[in-house]
C-alpha atoms as a PDB file:
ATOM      1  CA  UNK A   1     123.266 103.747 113.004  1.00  0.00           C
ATOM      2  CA  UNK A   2     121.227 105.917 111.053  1.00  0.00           C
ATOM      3  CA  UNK A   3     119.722 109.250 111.987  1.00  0.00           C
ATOM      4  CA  UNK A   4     115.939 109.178 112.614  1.00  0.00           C
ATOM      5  CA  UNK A   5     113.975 112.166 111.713  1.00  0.00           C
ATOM      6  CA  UNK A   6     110.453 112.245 112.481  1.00  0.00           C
ATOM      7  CA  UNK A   7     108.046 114.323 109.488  1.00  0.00           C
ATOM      8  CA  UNK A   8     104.491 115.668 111.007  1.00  0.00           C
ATOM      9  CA  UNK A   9     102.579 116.679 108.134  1.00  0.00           C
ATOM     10  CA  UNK A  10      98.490 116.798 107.534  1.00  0.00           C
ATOM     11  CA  UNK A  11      99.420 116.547 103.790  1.00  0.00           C
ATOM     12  CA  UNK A  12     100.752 112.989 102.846  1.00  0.00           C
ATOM     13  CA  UNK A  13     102.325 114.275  99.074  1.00  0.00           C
ATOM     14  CA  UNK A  14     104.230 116.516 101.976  1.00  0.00           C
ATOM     15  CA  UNK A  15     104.883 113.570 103.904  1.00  0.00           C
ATOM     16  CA  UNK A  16     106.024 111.372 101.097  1.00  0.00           C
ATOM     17  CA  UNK A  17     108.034 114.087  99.421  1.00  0.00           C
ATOM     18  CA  UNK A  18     109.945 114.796 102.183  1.00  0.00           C
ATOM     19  CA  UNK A  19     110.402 111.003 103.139  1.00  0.00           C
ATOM     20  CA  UNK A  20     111.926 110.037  99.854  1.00  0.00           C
ATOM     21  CA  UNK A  21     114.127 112.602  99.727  1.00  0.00           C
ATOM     22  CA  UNK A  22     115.599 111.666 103.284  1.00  0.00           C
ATOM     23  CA  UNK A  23     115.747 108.045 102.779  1.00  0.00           C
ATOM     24  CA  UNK A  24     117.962 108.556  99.621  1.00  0.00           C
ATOM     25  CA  UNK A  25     120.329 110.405 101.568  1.00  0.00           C
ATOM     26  CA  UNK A  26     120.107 107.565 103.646  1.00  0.00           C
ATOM     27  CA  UNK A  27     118.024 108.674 106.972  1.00  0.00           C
ATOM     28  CA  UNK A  28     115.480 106.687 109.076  1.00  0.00           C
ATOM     29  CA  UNK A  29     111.993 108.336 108.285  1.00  0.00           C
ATOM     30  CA  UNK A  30     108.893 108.214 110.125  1.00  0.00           C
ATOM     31  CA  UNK A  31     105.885 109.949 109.292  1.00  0.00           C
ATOM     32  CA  UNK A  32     103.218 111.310 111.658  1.00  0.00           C
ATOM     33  CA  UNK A  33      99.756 112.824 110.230  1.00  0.00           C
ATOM     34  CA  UNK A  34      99.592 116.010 113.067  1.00  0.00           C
ATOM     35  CA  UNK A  35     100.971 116.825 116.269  1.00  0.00           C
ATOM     36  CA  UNK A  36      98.800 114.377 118.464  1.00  0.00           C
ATOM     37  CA  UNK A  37     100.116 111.384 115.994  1.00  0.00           C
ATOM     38  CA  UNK A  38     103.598 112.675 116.476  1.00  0.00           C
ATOM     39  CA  UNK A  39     103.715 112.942 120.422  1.00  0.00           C
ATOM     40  CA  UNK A  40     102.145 109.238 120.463  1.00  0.00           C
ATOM     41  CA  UNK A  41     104.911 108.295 117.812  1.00  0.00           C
ATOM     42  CA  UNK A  42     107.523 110.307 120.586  1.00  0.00           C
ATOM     43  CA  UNK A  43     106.685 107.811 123.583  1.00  0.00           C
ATOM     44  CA  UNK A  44     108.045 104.558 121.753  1.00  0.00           C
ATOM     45  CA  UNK A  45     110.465 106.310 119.386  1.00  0.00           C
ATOM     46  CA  UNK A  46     113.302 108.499 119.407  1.00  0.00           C
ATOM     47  CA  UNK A  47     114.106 111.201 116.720  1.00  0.00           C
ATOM     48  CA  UNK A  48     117.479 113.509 116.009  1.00  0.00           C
ATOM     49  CA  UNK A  49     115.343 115.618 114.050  1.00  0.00           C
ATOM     50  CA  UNK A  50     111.931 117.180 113.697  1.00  0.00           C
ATOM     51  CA  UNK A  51     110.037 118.428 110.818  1.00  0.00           C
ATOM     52  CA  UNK A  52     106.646 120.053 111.304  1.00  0.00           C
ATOM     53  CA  UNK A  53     103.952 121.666 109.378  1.00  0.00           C
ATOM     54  CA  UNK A  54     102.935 125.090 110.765  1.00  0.00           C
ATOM     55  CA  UNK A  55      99.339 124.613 110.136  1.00  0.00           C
ATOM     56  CA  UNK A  56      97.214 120.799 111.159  1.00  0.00           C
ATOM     57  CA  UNK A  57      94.661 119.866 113.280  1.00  0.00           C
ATOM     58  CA  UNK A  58      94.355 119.120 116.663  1.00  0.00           C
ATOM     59  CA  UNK A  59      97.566 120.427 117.424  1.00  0.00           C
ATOM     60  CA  UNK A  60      99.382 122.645 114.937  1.00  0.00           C
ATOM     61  CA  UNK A  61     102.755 123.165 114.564  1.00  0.00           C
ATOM     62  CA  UNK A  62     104.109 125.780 116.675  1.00  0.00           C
ATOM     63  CA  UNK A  63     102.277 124.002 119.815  1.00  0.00           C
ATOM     64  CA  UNK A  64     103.566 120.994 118.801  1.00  0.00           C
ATOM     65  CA  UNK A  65     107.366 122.578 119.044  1.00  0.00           C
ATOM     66  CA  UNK A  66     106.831 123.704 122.458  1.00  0.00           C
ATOM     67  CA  UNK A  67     105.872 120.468 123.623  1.00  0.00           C
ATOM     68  CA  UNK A  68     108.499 118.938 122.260  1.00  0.00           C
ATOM     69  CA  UNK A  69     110.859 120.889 123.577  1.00  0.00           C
ATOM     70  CA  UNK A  70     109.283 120.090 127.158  1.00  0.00           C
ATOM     71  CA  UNK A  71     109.810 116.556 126.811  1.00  0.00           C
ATOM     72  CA  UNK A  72     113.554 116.953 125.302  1.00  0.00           C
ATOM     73  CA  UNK A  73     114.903 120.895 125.451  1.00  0.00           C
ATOM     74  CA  UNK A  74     117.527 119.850 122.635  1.00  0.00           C
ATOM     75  CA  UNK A  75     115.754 118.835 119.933  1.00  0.00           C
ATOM     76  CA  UNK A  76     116.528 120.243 116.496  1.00  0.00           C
ATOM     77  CA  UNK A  77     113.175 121.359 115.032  1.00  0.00           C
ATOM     78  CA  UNK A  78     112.420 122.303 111.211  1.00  0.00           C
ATOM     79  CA  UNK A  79     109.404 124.204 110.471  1.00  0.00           C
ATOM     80  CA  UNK A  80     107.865 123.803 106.963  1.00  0.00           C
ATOM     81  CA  UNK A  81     105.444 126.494 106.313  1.00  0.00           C
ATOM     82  CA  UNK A  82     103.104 128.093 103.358  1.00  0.00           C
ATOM     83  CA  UNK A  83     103.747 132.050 101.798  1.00  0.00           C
ATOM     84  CA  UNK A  84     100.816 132.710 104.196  1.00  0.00           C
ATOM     85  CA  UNK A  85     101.863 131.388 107.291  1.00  0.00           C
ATOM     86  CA  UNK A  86     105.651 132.682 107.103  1.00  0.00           C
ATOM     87  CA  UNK A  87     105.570 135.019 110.128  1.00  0.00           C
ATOM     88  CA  UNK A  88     104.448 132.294 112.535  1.00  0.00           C
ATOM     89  CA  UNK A  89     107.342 130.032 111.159  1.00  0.00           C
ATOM     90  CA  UNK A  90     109.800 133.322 111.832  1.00  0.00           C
ATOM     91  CA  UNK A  91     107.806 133.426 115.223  1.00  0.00           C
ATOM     92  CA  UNK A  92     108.601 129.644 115.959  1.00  0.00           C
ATOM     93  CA  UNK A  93     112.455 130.089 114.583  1.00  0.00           C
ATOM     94  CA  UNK A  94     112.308 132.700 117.690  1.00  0.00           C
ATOM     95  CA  UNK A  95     111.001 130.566 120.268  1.00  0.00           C
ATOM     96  CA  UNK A  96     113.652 127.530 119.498  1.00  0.00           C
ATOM     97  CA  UNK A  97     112.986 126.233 116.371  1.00  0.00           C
ATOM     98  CA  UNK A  98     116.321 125.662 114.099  1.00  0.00           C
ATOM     99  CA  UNK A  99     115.029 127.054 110.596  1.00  0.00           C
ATOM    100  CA  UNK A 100     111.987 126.762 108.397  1.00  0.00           C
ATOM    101  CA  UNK A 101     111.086 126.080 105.168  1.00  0.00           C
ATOM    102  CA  UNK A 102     108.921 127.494 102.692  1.00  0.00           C
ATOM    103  CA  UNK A 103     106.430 124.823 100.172  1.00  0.00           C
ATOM    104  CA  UNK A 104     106.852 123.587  97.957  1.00  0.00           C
ATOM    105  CA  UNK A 105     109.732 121.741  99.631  1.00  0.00           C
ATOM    106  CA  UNK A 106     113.075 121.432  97.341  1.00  0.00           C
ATOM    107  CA  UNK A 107     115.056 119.042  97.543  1.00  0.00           C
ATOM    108  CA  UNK A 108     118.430 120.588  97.586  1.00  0.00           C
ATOM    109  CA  UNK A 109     117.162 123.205 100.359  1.00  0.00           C
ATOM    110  CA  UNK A 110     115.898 120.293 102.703  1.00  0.00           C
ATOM    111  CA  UNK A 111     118.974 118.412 102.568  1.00  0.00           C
ATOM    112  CA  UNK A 112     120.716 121.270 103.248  1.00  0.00           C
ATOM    113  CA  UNK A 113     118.576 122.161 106.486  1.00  0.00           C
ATOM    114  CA  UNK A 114     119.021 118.825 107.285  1.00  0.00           C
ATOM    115  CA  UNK A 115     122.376 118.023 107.064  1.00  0.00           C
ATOM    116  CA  UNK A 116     122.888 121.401 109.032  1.00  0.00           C
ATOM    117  CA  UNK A 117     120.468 120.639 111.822  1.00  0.00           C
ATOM    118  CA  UNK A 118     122.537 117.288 112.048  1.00  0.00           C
ATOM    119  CA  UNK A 119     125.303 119.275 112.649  1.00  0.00           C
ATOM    120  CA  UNK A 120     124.271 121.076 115.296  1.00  0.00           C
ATOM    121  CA  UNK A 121     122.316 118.025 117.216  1.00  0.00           C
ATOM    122  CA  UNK A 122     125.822 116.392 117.292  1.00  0.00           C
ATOM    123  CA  UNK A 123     127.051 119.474 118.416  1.00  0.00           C
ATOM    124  CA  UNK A 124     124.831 119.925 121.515  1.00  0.00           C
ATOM    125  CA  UNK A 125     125.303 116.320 122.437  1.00  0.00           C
ATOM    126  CA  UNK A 126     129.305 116.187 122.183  1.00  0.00           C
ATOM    127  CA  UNK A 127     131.218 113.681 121.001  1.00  0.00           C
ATOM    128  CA  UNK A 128     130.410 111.225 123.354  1.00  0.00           C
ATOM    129  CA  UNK A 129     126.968 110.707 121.170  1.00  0.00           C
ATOM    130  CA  UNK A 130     129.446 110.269 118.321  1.00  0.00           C
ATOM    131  CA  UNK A 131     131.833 107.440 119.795  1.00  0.00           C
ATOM    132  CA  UNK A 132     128.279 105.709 120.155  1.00  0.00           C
ATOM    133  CA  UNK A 133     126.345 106.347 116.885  1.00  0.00           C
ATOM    134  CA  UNK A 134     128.807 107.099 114.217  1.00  0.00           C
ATOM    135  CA  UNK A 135     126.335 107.730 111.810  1.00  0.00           C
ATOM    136  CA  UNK A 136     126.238 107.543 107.802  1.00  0.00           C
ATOM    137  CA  UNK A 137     127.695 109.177 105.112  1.00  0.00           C
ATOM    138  CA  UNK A 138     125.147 110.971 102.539  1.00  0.00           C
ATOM    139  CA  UNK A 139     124.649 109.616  98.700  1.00  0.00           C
ATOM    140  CA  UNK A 140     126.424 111.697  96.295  1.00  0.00           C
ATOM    141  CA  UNK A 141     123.771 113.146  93.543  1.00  0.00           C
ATOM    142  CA  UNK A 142     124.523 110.437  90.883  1.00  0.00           C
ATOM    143  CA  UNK A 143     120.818 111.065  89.173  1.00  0.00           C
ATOM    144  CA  UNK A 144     118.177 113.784  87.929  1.00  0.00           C
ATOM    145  CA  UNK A 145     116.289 115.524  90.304  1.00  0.00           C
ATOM    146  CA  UNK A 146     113.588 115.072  88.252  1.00  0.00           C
ATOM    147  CA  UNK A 147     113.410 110.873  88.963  1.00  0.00           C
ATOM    148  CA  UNK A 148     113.855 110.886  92.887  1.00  0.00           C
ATOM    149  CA  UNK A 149     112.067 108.109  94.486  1.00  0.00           C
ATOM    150  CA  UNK A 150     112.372 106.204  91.088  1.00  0.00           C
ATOM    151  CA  UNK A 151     113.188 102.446  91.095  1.00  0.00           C
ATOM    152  CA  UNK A 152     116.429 101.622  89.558  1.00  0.00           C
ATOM    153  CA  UNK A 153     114.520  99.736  87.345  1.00  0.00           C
ATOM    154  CA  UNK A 154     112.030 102.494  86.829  1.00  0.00           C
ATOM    155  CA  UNK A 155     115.242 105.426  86.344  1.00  0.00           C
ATOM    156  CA  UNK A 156     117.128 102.707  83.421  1.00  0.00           C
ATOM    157  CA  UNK A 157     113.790 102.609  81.586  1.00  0.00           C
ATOM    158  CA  UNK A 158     112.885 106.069  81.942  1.00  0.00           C
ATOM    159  CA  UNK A 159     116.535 106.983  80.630  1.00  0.00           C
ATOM    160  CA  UNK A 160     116.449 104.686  77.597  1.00  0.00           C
ATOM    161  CA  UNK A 161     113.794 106.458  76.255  1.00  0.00           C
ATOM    162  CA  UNK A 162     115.663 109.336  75.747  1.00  0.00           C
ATOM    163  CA  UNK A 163     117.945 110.682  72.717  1.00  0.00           C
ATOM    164  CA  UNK A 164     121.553 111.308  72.882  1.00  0.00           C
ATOM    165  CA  UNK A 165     122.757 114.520  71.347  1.00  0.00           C
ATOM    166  CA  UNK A 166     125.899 116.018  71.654  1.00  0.00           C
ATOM    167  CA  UNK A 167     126.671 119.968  71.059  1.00  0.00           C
ATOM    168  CA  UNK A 168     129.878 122.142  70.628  1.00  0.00           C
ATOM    169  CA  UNK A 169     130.675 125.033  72.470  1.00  0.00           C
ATOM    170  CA  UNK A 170     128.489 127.585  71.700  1.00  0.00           C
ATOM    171  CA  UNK A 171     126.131 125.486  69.944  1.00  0.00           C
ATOM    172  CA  UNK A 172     122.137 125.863  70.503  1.00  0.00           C
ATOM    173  CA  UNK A 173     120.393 123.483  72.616  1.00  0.00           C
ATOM    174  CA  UNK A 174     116.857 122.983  71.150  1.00  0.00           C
ATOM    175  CA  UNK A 175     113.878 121.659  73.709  1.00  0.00           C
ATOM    176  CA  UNK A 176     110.966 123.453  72.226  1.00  0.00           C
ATOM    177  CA  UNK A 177     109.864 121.727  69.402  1.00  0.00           C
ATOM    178  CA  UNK A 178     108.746 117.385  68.995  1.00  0.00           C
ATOM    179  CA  UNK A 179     111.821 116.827  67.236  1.00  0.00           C
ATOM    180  CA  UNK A 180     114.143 117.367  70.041  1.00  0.00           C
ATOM    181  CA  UNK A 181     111.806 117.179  72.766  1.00  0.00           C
ATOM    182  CA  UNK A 182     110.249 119.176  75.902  1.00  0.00           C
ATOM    183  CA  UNK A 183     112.816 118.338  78.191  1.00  0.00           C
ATOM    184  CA  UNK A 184     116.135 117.630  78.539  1.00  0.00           C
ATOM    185  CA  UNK A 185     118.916 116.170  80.910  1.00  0.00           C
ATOM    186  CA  UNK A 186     122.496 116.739  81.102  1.00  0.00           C
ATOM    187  CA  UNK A 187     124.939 114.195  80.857  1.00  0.00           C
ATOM    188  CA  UNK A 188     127.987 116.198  80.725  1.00  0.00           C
ATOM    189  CA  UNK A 189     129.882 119.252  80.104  1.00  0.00           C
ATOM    190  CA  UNK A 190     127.940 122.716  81.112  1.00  0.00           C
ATOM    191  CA  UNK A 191     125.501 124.840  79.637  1.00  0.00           C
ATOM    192  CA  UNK A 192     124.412 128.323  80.047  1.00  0.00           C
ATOM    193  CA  UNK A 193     120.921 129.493  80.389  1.00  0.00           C
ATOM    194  CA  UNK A 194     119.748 132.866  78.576  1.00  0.00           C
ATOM    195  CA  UNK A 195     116.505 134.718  79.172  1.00  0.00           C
ATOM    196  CA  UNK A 196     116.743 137.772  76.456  1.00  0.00           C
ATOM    197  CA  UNK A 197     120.531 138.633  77.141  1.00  0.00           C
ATOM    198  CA  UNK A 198     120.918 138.051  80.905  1.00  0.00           C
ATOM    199  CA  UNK A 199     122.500 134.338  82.198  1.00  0.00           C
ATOM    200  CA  UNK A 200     119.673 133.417  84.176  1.00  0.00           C
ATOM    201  CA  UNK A 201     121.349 129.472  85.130  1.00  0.00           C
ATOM    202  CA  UNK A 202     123.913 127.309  84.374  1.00  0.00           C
ATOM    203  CA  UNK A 203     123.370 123.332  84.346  1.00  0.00           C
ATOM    204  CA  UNK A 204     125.718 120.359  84.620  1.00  0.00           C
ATOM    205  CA  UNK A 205     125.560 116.948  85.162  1.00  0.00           C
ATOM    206  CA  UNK A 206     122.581 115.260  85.623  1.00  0.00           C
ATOM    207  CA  UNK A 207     120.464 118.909  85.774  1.00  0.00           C
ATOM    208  CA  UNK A 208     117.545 118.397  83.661  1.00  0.00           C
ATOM    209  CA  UNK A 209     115.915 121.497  81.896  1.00  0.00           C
ATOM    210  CA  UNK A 210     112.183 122.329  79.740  1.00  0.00           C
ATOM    211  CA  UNK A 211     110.227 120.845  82.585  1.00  0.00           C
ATOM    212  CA  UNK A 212     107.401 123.524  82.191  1.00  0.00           C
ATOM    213  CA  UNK A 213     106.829 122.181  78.617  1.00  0.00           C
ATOM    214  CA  UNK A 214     105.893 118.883  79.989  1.00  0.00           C
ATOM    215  CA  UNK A 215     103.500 120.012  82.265  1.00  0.00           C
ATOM    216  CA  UNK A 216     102.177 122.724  80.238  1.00  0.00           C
ATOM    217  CA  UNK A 217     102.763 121.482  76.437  1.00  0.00           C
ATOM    218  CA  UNK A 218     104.134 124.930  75.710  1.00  0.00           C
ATOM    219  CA  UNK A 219     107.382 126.557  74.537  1.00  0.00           C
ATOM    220  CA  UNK A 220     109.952 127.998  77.275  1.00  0.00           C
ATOM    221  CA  UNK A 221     110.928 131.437  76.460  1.00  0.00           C
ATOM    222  CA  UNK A 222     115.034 130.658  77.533  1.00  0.00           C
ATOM    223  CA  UNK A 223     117.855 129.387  75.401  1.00  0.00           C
ATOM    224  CA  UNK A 224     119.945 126.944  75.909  1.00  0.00           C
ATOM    225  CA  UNK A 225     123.763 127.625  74.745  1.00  0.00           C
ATOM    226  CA  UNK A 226     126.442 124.995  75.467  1.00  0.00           C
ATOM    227  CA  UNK A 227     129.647 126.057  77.419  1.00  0.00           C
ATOM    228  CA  UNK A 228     131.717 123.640  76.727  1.00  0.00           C
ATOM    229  CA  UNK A 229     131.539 120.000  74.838  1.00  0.00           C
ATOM    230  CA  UNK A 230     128.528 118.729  76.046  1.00  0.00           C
ATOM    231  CA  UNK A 231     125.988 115.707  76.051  1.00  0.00           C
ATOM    232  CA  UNK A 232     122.082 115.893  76.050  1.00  0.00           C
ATOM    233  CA  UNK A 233     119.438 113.008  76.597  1.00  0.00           C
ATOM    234  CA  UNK A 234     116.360 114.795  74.611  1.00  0.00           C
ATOM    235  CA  UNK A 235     112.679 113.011  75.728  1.00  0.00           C
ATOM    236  CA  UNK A 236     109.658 114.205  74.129  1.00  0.00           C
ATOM    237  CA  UNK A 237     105.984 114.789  75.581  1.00  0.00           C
ATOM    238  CA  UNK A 238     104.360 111.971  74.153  1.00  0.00           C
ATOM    239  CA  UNK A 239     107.170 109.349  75.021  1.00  0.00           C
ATOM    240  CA  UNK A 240     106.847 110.324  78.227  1.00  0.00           C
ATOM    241  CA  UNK A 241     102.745 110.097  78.570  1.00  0.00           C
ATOM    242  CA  UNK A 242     103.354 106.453  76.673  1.00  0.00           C
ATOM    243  CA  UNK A 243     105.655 105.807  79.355  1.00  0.00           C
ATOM    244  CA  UNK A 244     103.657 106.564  82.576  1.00  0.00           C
ATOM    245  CA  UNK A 245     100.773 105.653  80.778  1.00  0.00           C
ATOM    246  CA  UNK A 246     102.401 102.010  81.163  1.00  0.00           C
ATOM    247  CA  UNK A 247     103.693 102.553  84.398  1.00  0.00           C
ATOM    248  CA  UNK A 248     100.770 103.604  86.122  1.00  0.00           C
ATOM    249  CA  UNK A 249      99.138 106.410  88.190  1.00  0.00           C
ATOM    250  CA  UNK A 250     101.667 106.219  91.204  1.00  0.00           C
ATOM    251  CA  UNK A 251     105.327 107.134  89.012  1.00  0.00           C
ATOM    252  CA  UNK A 252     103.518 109.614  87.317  1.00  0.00           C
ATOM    253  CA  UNK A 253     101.888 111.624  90.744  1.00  0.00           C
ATOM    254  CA  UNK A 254     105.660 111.014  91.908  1.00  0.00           C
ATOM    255  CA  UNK A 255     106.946 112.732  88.330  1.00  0.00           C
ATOM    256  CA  UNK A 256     104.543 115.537  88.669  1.00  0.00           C
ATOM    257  CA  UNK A 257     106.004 116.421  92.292  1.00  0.00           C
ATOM    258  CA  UNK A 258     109.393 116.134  90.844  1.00  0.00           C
ATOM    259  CA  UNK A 259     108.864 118.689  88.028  1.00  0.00           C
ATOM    260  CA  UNK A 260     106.997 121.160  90.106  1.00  0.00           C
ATOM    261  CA  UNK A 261     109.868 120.900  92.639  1.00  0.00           C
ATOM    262  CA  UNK A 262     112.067 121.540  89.951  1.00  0.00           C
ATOM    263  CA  UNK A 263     110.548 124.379  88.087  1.00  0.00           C
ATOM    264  CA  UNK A 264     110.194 126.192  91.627  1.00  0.00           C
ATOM    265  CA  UNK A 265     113.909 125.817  92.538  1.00  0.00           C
ATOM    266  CA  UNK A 266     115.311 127.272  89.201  1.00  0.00           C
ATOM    267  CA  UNK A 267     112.520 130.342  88.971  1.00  0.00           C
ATOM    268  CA  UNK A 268     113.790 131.511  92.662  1.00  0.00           C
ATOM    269  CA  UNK A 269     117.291 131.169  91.355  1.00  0.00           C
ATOM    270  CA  UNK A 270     116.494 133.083  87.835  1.00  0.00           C
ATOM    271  CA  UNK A 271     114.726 135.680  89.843  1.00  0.00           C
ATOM    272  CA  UNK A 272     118.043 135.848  92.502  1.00  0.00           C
ATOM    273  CA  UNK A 273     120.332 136.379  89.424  1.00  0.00           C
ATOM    274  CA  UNK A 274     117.955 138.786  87.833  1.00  0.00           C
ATOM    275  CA  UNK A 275     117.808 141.234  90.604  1.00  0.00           C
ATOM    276  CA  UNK A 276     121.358 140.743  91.707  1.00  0.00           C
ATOM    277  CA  UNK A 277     122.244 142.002  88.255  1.00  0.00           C
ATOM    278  CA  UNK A 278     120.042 144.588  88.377  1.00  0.00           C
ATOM    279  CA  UNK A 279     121.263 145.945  91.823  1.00  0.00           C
ATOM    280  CA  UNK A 280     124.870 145.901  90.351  1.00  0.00           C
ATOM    281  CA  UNK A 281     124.529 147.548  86.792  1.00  0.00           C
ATOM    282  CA  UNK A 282     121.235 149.325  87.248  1.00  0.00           C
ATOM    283  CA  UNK A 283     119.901 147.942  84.302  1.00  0.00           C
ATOM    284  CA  UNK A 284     116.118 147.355  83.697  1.00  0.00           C
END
């Protein structure tokens, strides 16, 4: 049987993020709009997991946790919260709540929290919960980030319009100019990412890079320098506008969220690395 995890958010990109990103991993989703949607939702469903905005109306978040808890005092709860609202998520953390996290909502750090709280829900309820509801096994990542909630239909397409390069070690991976392309995906092998002469990120299979030139129709200021025998599918900008163009309004939205989710995961990892090398050589 699969696990159920009920999202409250006001915001329905939220919502829908979040609920294609749990369905590929192969959870039950349902979606509730605020807290009183979400308690009328609770008395003809049940849910192994809980993730709630901070901030909605009628009843917010953190009230929304307590009542929860009334009604079943082991119930894994995930806070999702804004920059501005981060003490009252530490605040809810306090008063029961499992872990939060901060918008925009990656991928990688959601399944994490997820698979986590999972843990721990099967934990408090023993193994007899177990015998009962085995539960299911989570997809491998067999696909960019960058096309979740895709169609396989939609992910061939989108693939085939792309231009297969390969590079030596040590070679230069190009994604700033038309020729090559503003972004690019990983097929195999590993490359390293540079920002001046600091290793900012390293990608491998299936990690796509140059997503800020899409959005922005600009050149990145990293380089791209290939660790090992590798293989590149190179799309340009205007492919890709010809493609959504023909696809329509609703891939594209669901590209847009994928690239801003993208760009935000591997900034907070550049800026990790950055300081962490700092703090060790005391270099500027």
């Amino acid at each position: 049987m699969k696990k159920h995890i009920l999202v409250v958010d006001d915001e329905q990109s939220i919502r829908e993020v979040c609920k294609d990103f749990l369905e590929e991993e192969g959870y039950k989703v349902s979606l509730a709009i605020d807290g009183q949607d979400a308690l009328e939702k609770m008395d003809y469903d049940d849910f192994d997991l809980y993730i709630l905005d901070m901030n909605m109306p009628r009843i917010g978040g953190f009230e929304l946790m307590k009542k929860i808890k009334k009604k079943h005092p082991l119930a894994v709860i995930v806070i999702l919260t804004g920059y501005s609202s981060i003490e009252g998520a530490v605040k809810a953390v306090h008063a029961g709540a499992f872990e939060y996290i901060s918008k925009p909502i990656n991928a990688d750090e959601l399944m994490d929290v997820v698979s986590r709280g999972m843990k721990y829900s099967e934990d408090l309820y023993g193994p007899l919960q177990q015998a009962f509801d085995p539960g299911t096994n989570t997809i491998t990542k067999g696909e960019p980030n960058i096309l979740h909630g895709f169609s396989p239909e939609d992910k061939m397409e989108f693939m085939a319009l792309g231009r297969l390069q390969k590079y030596e070690i040590g070679d230069i991976v190009p994604l700033s100019d038309e020729k090559y392309g503003s972004i690019g995906i990983l097929e195999s092998g590993e490359v390293s990412v540079w920002l001046s002469n600091t290793t900012v990120d390293y990608l491998q299979k299936w990690d796509s890079w140059g997503e800020e030139n899409f959005i922005l129709a600009s050149s990145i200021v990293t380089v791209l320098r290939a660790e090992s025998t590798v293989k590149v599918r190179h799309f340009t900008r205007k492919q890709l506008l010809d493609f959504f163009a023909y696809k329509g309004e609703k891939l594209f939205k669901r590209f847009i969220i994928n690239l801003v989710n993208a760009i935000f995961l591997k900034w907070r990892k550049s800026v990790q690395r950055i300081v962490m090398l700092k703090l060790v050589t005391g270099d500027n």
